[in-house]
Protein backbone atom coordinates (compact mmCIF):
# COMPACT_ATOMS: atom_id res chain seq x y z
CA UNK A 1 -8.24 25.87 19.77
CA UNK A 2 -10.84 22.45 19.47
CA UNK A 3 -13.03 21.80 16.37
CA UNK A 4 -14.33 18.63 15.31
CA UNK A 5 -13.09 16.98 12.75
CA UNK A 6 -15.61 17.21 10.26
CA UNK A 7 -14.61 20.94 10.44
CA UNK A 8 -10.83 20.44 9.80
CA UNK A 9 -10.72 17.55 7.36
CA UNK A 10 -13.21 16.02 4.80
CA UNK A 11 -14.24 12.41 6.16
CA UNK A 12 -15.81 9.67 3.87
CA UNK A 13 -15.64 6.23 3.58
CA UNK A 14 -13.25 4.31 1.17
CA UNK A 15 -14.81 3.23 -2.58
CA UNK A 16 -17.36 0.64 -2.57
CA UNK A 17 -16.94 -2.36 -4.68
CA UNK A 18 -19.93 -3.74 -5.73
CA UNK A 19 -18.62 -7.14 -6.68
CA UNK A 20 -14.90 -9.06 -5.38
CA UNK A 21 -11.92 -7.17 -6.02
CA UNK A 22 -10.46 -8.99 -9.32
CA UNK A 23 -6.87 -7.88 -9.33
CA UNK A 24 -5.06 -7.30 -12.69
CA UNK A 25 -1.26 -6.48 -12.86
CA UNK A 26 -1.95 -4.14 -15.45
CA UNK A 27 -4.15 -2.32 -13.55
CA UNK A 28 -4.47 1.48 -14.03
CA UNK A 29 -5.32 1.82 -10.29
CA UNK A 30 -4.10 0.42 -7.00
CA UNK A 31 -6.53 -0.20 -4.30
CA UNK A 32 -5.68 0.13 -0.44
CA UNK A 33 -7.21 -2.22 1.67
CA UNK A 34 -6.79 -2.77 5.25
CA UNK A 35 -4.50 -5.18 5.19
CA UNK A 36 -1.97 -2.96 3.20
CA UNK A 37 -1.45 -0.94 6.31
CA UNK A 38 1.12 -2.55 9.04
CA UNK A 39 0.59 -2.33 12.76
CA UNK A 40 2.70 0.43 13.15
CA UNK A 41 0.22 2.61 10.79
CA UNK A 42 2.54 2.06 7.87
CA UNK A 43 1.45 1.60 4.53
CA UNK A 44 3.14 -0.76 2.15
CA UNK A 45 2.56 0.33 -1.37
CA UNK A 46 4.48 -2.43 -2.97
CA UNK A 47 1.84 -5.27 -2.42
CA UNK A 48 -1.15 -3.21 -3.52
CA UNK A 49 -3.50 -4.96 -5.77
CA UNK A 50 -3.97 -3.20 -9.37
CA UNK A 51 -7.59 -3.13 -10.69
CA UNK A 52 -8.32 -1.72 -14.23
CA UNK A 53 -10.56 1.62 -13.95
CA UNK A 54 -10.76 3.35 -16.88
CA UNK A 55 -13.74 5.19 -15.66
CA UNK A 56 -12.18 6.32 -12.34
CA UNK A 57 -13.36 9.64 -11.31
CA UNK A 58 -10.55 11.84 -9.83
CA UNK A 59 -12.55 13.01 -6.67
CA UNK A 60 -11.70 8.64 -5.79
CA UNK A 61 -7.91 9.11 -6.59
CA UNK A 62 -6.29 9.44 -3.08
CA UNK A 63 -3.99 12.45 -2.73
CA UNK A 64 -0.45 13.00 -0.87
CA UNK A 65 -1.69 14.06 2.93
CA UNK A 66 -4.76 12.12 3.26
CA UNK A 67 -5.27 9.75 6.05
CA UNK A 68 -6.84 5.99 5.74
CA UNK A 69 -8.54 5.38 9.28
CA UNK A 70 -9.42 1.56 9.87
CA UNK A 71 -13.30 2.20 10.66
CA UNK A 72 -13.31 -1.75 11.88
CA UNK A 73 -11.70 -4.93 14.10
CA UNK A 74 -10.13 -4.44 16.93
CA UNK A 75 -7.52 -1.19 15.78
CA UNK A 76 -8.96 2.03 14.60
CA UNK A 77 -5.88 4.04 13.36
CA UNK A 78 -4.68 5.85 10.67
CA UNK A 79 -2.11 5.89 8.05
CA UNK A 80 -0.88 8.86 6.08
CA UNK A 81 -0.46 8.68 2.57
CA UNK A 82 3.15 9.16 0.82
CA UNK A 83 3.74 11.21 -2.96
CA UNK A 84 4.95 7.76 -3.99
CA UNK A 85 1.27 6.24 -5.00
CA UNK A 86 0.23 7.08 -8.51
CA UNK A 87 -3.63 6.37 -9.06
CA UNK A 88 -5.07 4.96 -5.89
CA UNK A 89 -8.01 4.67 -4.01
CA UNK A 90 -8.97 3.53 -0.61
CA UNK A 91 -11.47 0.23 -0.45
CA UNK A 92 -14.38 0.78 2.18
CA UNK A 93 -14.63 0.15 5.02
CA UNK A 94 -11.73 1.91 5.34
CA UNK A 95 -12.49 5.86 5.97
CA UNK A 96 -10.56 8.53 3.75
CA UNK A 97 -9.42 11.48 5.84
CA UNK A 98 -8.43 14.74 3.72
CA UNK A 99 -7.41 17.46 6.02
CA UNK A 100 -7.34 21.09 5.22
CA UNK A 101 -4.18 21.53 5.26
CA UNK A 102 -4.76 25.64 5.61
CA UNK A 103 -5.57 24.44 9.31
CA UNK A 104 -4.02 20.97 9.91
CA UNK A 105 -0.85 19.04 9.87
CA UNK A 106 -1.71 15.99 7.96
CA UNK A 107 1.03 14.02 10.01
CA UNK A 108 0.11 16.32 12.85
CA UNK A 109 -3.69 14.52 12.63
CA UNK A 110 -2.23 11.12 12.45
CA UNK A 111 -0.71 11.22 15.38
CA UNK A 112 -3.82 13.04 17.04
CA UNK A 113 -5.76 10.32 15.84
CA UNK A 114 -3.74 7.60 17.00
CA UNK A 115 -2.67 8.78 20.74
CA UNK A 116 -3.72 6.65 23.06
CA UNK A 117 -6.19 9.28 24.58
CA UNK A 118 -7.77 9.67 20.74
CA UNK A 119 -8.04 5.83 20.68
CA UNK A 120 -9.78 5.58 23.99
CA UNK A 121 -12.55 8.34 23.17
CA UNK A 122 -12.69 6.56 19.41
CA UNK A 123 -12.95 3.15 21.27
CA UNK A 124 -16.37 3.97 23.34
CA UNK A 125 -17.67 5.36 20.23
CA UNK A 126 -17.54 2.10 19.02
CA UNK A 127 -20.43 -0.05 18.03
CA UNK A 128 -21.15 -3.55 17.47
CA UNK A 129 -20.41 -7.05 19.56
CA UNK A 130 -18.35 -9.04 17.79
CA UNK A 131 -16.66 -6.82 15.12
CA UNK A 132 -16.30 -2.91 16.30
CA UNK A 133 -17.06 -0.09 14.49
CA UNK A 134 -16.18 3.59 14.41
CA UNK A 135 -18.67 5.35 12.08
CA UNK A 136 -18.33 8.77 9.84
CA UNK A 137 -20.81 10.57 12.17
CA UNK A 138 -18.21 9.51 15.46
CA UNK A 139 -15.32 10.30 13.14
CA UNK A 140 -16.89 13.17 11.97
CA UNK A 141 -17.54 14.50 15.91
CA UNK A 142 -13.80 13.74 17.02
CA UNK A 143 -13.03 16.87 19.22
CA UNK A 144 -9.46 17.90 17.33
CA UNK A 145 -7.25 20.17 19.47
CA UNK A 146 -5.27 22.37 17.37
CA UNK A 147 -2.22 24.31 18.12
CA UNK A 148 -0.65 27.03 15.82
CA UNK A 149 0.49 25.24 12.04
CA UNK A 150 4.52 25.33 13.02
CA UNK A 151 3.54 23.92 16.15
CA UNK A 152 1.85 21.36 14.76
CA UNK A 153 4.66 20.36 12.73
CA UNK A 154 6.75 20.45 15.81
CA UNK A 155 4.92 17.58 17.65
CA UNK A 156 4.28 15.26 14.27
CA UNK A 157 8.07 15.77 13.77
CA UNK A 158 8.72 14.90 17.08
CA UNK A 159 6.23 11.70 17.15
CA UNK A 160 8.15 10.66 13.43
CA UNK A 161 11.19 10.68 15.46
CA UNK A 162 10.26 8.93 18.89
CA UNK A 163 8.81 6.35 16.22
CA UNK A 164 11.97 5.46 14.15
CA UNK A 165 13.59 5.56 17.64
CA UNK A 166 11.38 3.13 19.12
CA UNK A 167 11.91 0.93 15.76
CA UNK A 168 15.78 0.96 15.97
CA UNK A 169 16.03 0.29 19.96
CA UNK A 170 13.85 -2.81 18.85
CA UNK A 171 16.07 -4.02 15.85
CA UNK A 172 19.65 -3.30 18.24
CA UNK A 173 17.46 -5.46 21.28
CA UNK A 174 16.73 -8.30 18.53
CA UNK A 175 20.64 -7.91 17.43
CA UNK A 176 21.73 -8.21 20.98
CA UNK A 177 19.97 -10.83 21.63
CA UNK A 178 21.43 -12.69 18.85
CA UNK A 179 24.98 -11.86 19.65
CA UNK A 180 24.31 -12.48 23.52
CA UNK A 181 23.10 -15.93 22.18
CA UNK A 182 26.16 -16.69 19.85
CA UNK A 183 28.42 -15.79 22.67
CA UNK A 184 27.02 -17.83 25.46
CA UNK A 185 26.87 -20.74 22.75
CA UNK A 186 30.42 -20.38 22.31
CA UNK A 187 31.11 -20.83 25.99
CA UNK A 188 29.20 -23.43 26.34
CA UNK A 189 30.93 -25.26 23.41
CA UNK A 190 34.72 -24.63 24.83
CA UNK A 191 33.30 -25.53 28.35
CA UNK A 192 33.56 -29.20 26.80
């Protein structure tokens, strides 16, 4: 089955500030902002700026299985939001994806969203010359294919897996390295 996303997930963009972000450490809320979010779609919660909000409304607060898709620069992913957050909201530009989860995998949808194949359909939807762009209404349109549920969970538990994979074949080739290195110095040294 394909539906668009608009029909499988609530898209909006991220709250609106209408002056600089003042950060306070006693802040009742933390905001996400770009930046937050790593290049391998990973959010890091422990650097979040705190804002007081007293006046919050809860439809803002970002819940466990929404998505944060960077609408602008040069990468248009999406990150998936832990249970560890508390009070949070996303900053605009940034795009808040719910999903209904009755018919979508939240982690299923991230990695939907991120595929290389998603990325190249999201990347001529793009507008603008010198910063890109991916608007709500091309967000919105995004053709979603949808296997059964415990399928879905299938293939976004296999994608979680090739991922932590990828990112410990990386950290053994940088240890390698460095032993390879400390040998070869060695060598060199008794070679004297």
């Amino acid at each position: 089955m394909k539906a668009p996303l608009a029909h499988v997930a609530e898209v909006r963009m991220g709250y609106s500030f209408r002056s600089r972000l003042e950060a306070d450490a006693q802040g009742d809320v933390a905001v996400i902002q770009m930046k937050d979010i790593d290049d391998a779609n990973l959010l890091h919660p422990e650097g979040l700026a705190r804002i007081q909000m007293p006046d919050m409304k809860n439809h803002h607060l970002i819940q466990e299985g929404d998505l944060f898709f960077r609408s602008r620069g040069t990468t248009n992913s999406a990150a998936l939001a832990g249970g560890n957050l508390g009070r949070a909201i996303l900053a605009a530009p940034m795009l808040l994806i719910r999903p209904k989860t009755e018919i979508v995998e939240p982690a299923y949808l991230q990695w939907f969203i991120n595929h290389s194949a998603t990325q190249s359909v999201l990347a001529r939807q793009s507008a603008g010359t010198v910063v890109k762009m991916i608007g709500k209404g091309a967000l919105d349109g995004l053709v979603i294919t949808l296997p059964p549920l415990e399928k879905q969970r299938l293939i976004a538990r296999a994608a979680q897996l090739a991922s932590r994979e990828a990112l410990l074949l990386e950290k053994l080739r940088a240890r390698r390295k460095v032993l390879l290195e400390g040998i070869l110095l060695r060598k060199a040294q008794e070679a004297r």
